[in-house]
Protein backbone atom coordinates (compact mmCIF):
# COMPACT_ATOMS: atom_id res chain seq x y z
CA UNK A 1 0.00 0.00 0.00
CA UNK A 2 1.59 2.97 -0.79
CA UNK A 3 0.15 5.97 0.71
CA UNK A 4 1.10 10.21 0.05
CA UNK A 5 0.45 13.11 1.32
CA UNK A 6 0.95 16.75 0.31
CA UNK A 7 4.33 18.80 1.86
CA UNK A 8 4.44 22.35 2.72
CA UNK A 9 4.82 23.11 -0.86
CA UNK A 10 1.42 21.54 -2.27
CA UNK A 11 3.73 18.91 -3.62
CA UNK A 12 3.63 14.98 -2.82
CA UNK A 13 5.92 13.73 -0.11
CA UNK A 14 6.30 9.91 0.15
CA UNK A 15 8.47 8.72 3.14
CA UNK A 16 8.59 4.84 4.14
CA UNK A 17 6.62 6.51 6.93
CA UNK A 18 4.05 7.07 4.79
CA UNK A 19 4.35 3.91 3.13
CA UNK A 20 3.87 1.82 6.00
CA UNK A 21 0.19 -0.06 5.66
CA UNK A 22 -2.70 2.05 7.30
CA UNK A 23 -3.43 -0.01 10.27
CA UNK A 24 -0.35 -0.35 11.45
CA UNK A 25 0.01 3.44 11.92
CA UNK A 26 -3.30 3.45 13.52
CA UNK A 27 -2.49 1.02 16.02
CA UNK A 28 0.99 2.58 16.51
CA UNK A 29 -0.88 6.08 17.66
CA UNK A 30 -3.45 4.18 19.37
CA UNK A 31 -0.74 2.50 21.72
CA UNK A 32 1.73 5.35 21.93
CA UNK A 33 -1.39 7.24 23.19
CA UNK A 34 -2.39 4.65 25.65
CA UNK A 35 1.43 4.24 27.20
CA UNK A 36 1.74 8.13 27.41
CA UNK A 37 -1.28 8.31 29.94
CA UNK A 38 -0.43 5.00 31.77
CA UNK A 39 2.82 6.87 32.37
CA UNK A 40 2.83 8.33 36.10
CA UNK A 41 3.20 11.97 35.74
CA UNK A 42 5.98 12.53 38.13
CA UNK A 43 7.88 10.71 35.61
CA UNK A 44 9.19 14.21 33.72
CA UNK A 45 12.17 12.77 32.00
CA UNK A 46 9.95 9.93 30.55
CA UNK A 47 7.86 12.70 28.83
CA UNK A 48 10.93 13.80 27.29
CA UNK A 49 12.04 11.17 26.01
CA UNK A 50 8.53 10.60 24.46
CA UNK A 51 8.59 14.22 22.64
CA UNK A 52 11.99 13.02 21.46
CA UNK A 53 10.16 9.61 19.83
CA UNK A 54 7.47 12.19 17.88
CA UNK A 55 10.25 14.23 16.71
CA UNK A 56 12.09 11.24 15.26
CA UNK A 57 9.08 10.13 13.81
CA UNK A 58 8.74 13.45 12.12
CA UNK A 59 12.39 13.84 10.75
CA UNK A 60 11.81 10.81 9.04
CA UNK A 61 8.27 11.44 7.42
CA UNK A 62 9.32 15.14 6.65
CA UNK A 63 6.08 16.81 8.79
CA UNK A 64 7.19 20.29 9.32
CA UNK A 65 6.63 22.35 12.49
CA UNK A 66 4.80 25.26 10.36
CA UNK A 67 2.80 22.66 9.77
CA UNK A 68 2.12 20.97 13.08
CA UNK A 69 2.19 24.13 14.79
CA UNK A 70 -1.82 25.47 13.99
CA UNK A 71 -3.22 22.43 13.96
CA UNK A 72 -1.78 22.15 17.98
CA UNK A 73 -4.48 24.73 18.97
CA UNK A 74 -7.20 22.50 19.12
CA UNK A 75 -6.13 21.47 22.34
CA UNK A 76 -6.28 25.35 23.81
CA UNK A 77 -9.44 24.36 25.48
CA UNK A 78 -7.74 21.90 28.04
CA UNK A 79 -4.64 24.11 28.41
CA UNK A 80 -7.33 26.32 29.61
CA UNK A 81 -8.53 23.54 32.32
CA UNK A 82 -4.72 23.20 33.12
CA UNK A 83 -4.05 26.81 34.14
CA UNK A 84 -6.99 26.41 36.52
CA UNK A 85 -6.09 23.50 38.41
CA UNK A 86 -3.37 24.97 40.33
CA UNK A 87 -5.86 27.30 42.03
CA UNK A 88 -8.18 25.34 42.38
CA UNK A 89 -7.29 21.74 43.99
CA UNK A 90 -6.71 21.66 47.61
CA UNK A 91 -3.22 19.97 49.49
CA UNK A 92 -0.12 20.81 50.23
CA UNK A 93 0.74 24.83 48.46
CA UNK A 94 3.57 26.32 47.21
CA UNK A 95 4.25 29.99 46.43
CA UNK A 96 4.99 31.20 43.02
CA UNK A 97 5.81 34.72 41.97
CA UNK A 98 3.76 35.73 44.94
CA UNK A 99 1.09 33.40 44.02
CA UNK A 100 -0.30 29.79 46.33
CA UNK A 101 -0.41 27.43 43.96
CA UNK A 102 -1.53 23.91 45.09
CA UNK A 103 1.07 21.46 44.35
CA UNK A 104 -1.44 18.22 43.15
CA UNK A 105 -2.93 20.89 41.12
CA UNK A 106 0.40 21.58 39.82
CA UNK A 107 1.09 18.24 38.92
CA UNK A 108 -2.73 17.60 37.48
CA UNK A 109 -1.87 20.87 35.53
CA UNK A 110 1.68 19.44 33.93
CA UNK A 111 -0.01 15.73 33.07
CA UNK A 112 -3.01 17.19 31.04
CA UNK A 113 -0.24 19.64 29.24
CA UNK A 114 2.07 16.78 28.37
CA UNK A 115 -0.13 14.22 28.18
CA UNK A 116 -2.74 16.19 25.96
CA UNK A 117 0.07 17.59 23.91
CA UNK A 118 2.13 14.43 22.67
CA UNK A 119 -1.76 12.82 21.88
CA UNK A 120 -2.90 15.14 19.48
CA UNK A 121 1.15 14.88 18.06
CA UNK A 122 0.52 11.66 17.56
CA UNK A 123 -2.82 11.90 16.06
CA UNK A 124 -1.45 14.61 14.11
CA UNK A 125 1.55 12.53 12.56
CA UNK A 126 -1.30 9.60 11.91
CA UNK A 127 -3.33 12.56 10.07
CA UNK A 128 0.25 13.90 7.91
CA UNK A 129 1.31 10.65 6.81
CA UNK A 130 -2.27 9.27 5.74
CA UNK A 131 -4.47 9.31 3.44
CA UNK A 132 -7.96 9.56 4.08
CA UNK A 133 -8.26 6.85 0.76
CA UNK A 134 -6.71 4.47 2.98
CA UNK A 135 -8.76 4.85 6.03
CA UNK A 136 -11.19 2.66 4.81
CA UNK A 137 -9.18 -0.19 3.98
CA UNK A 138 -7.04 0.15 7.20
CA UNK A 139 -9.86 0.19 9.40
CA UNK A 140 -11.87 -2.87 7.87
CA UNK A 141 -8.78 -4.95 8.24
CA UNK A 142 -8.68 -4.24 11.87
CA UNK A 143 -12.11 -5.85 11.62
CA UNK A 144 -13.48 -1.94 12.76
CA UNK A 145 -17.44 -2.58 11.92
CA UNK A 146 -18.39 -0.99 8.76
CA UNK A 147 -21.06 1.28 9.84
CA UNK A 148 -17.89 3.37 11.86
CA UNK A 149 -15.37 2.90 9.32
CA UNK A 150 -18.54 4.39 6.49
CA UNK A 151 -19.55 6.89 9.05
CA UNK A 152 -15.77 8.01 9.84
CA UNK A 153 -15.02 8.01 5.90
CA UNK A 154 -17.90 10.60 5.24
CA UNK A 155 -17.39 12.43 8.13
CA UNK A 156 -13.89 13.53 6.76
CA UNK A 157 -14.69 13.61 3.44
CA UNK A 158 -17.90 16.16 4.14
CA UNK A 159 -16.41 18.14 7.31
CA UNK A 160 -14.23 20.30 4.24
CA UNK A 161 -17.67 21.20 2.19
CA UNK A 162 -19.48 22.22 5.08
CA UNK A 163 -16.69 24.45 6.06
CA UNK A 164 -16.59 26.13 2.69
CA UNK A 165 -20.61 26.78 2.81
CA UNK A 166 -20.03 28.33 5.99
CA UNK A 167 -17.41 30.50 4.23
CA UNK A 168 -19.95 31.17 1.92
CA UNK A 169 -22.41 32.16 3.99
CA UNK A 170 -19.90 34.55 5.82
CA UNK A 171 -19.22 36.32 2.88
CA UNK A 172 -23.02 36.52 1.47
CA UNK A 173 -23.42 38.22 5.14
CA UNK A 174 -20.54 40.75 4.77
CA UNK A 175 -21.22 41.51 1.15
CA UNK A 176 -24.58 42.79 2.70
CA UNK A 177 -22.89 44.83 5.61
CA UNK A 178 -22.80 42.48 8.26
CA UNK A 179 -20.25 42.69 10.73
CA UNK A 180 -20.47 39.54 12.99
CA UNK A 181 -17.76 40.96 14.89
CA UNK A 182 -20.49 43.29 16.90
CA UNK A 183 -22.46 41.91 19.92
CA UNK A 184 -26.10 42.72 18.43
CA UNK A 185 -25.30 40.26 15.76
CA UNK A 186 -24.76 37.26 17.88
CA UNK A 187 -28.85 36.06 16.89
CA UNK A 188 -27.78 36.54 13.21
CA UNK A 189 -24.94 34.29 14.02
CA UNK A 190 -27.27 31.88 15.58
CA UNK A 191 -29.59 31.48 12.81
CA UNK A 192 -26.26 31.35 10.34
CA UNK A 193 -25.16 27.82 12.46
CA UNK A 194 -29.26 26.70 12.31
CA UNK A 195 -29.05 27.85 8.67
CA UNK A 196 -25.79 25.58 8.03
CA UNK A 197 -27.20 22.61 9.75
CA UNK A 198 -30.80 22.52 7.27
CA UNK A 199 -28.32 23.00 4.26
CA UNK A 200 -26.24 20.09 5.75
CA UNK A 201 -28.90 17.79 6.48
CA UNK A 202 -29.98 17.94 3.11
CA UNK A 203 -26.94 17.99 1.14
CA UNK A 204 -26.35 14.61 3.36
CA UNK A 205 -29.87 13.31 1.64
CA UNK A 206 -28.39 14.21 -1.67
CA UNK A 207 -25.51 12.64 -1.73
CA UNK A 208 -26.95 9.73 0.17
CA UNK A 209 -29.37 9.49 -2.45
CA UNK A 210 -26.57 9.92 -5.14
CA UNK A 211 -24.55 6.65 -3.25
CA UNK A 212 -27.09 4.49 -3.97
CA UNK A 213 -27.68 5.47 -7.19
CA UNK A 214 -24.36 4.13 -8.32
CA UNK A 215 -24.25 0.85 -6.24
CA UNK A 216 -23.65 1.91 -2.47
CA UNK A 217 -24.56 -1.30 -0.05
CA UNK A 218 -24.02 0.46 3.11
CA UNK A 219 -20.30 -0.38 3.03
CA UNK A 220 -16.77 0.58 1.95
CA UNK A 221 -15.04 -1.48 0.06
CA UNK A 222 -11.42 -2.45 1.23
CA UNK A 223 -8.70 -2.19 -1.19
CA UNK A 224 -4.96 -3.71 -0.88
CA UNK A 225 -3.53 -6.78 0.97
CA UNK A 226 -2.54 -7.20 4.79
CA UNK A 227 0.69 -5.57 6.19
CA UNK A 228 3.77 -8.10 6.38
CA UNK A 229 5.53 -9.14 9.53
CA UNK A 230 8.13 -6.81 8.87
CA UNK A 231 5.96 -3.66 8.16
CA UNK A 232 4.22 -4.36 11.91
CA UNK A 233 7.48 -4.68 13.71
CA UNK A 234 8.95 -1.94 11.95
CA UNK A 235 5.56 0.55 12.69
CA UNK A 236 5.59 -0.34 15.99
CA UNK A 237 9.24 0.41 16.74
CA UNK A 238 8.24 4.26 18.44
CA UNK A 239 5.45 2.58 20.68
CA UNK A 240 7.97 -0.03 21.77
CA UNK A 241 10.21 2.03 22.82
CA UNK A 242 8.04 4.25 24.87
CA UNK A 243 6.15 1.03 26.27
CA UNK A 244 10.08 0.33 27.15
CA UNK A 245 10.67 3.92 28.58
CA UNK A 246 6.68 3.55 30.14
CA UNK A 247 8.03 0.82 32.18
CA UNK A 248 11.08 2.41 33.64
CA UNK A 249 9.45 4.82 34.54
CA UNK A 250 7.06 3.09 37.18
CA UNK A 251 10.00 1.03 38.35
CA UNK A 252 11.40 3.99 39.52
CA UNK A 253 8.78 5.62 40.97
């Protein structure tokens, strides 16, 4: 299966990263994820050497930083739940630049922020080095049932048209004088998203409609063979090692 994505440049990148057969990147992420939060938090130079793993992973499937970088913000809401903790859980206190922080809030604080980050880096290098053609395929042969491998397939393949009628509805509303940026506007807003959703629903109908038309059975068909030996114990190399570094860490703790 050979899989490519586009670089920086709008141009195809193919790495043996991206080569690798779909489900054994998925079940790479999926365990890296699962040994970063087994890890205890105390554990700091674990977590280092785990952001070391994602960066290795990176240098050798050419994912760029600029590109990384935006995407990161999606987990601003939970940083926002970190910076509360501290203030907020009871125990043993410690000042800081005049402030009394608690110190298992501190610690809650630092293993959301880690532990948050280096997840959505690994979902993110799942997401840079995948195609969303081979999602199907990788998912069926992990025997995922075919309503949520269908559902996840349409889900990203719909999630960029809906965003561009939303564009287009922003600019229909500006071209009139909106400005959606003032607070009277906020039940204009409202019937915008209520708008978006009827225009979704029946675009859905249409192309549902459309599926069927040309042969859809309620499934996705799988394309390509199984990965090899080799490809799983070569995909699986970065959540070995931090299933390695995982358990060093809670022998020394």
């Amino acid at each position: 299966m050979n899989s490519a994505t586009l670089g920086d440049t709008g141009t195809a990148v193919t790495t043996p990263v991206h080569r690798l057969p779909t489900e054994v990147k998925i079940v790479g992420a999926v365990l890296f994820t699962f040994v970063v939060v087994a890890t205890p938090r105390e554990a700091m130079w674990a977590f280092a050497l785990y952001f070391a793993i994602i960066v290795a992973v990176c240098a050798a499937a050419r994912i760029q930083a600029s590109w990384l970088m935006p995407r990161m913000l999606i987990e601003v809401p939970f940083l926002v739940l970190a910076v509360l903790l501290p203030f907020a859980e009871s125990g043993d206190r410690v000042e800081v630049m005049g402030l009394s922080l608690s110190v298992p809030g501190l610690y809650a604080a630092w293993g959301i922020v880690v532990k948050g980050t280096l997840g959505v880096l690994a979902s993110l290098v799942l997401a840079a080095t995948t195609s969303v053609q081979d999602l199907p395929a990788g998912l069926s042969r992990l025997h995922i049932p075919p309503l949520i491998t269908t559902v996840v397939l349409l889900m990203l393949r719909y999630v960029g048209i809906l965003a561009a009628e939303g564009r287009t509805m922003d600019i229909a509303r500006r071209s009139r004088g909106d400005d959606p940026r003032m607070f009277h506007r906020v039940g204009a807003t409202a019937r915008g998203v209520g708008s978006l959703f009827v225009r979704a629903y029946e675009r859905g109908e249409r192309v549902h409609w459309a599926m069927l038309s040309r042969g859809f059975t309620g499934t996705v068909p799988a394309t390509g063979s199984t990965a090899t030996p080799a490809a799983w114990v070569v995909g699986l190399i970065p959540a070995v090692l931090a299933g390695t570094v995982c358990a060093a860490a809670w022998s020394a703790s």
